[in-house]
Protein backbone atom coordinates (compact mmCIF):
# COMPACT_ATOMS: atom_id res chain seq x y z
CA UNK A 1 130.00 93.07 71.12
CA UNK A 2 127.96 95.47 72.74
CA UNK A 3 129.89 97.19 75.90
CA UNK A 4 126.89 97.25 77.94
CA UNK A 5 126.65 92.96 77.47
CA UNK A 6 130.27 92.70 78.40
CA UNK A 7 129.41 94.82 81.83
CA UNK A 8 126.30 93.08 82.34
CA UNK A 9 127.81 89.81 81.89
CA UNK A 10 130.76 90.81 84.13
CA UNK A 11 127.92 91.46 87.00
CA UNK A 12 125.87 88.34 86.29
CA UNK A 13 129.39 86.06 86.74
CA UNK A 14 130.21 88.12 89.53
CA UNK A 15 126.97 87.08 91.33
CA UNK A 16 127.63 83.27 90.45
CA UNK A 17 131.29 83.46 92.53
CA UNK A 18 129.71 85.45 95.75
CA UNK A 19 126.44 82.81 95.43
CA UNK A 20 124.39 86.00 95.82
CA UNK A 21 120.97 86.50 93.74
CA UNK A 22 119.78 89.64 91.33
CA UNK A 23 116.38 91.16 91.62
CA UNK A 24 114.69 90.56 88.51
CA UNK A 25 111.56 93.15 87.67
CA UNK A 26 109.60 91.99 84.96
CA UNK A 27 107.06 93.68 82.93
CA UNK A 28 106.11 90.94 80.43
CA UNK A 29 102.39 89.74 81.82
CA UNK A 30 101.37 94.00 81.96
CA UNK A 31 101.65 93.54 85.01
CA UNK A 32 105.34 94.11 87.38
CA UNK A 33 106.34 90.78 88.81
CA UNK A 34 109.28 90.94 91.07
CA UNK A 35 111.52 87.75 92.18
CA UNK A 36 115.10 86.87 93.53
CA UNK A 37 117.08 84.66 90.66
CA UNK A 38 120.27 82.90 91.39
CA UNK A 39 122.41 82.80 88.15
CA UNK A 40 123.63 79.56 87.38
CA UNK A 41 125.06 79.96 84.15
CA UNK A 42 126.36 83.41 81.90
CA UNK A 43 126.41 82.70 77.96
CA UNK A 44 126.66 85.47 74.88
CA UNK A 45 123.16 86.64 74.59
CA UNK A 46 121.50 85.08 77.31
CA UNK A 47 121.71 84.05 81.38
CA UNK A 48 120.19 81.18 83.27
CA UNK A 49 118.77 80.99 86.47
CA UNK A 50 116.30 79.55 88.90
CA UNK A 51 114.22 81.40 91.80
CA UNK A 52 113.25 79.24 94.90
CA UNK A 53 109.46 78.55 95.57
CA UNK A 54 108.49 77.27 98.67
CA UNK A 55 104.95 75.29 99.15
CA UNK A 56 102.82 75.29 101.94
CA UNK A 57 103.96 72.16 103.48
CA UNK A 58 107.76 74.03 103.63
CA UNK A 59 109.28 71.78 100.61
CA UNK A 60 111.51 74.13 97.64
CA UNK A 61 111.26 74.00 94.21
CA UNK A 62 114.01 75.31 92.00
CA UNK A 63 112.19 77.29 89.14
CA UNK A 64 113.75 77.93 85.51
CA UNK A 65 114.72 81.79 84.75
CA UNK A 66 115.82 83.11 81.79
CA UNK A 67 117.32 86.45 81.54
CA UNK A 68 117.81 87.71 77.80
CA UNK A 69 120.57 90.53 77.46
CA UNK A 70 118.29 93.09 75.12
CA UNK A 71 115.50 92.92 77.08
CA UNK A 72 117.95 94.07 80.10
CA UNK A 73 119.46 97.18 78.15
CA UNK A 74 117.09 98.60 76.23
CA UNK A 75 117.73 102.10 75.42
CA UNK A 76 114.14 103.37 76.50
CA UNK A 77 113.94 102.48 80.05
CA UNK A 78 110.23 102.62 79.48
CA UNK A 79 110.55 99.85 76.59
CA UNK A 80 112.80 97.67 79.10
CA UNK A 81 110.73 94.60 79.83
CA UNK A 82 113.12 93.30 82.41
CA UNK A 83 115.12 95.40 85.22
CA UNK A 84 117.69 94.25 87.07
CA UNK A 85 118.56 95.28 90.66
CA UNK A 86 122.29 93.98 91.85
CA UNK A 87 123.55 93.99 95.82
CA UNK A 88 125.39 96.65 96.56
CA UNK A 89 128.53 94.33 96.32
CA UNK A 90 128.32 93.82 92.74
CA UNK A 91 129.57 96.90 90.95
């Protein structure tokens, strides 16, 4: 497998343990779309996650994230659809 998976999915379960979330950029609407994802769950080609949207009367809703490994490292960073920014914890 891909080195670059292994480390990525080394940071992803990392974030699970400490409870902290990633940054997620995303560039697939044309337009950048930024948004804090919790990981709940690391698998072989692809993560799972939610974001937390508040409404206007102060209620959460836990929203579905997916986070698919090749779209994370591809080798053009101008092709990458999806960037990920950890905390400065997760190394």
């Amino acid at each position: 497998m891909n080195f670059k998976i292994e480390i990525l999915k080394r940071k992803l379960n990392h974030l699970i343990e400490s409870g902290q979330a990633v940054i997620v950029t995303s560039k697939s609407s044309g337009v950048g779309e930024t948004q804090s994802v919790y990981i709940d769950y690391v698998g072989d080609r692809w993560a799972k996650g939610h974001t937390i949207v508040y409404s206007k009367d102060g209620s959460a809703s836990n929203i579905p994230y997916t986070i698919n490994y090749p779209s994370v490292i591809a080798k053009d960073s101008s092709s990458a659809k999806v960037q990920l920014t950890f905390p400065d914890s997760i190394l």
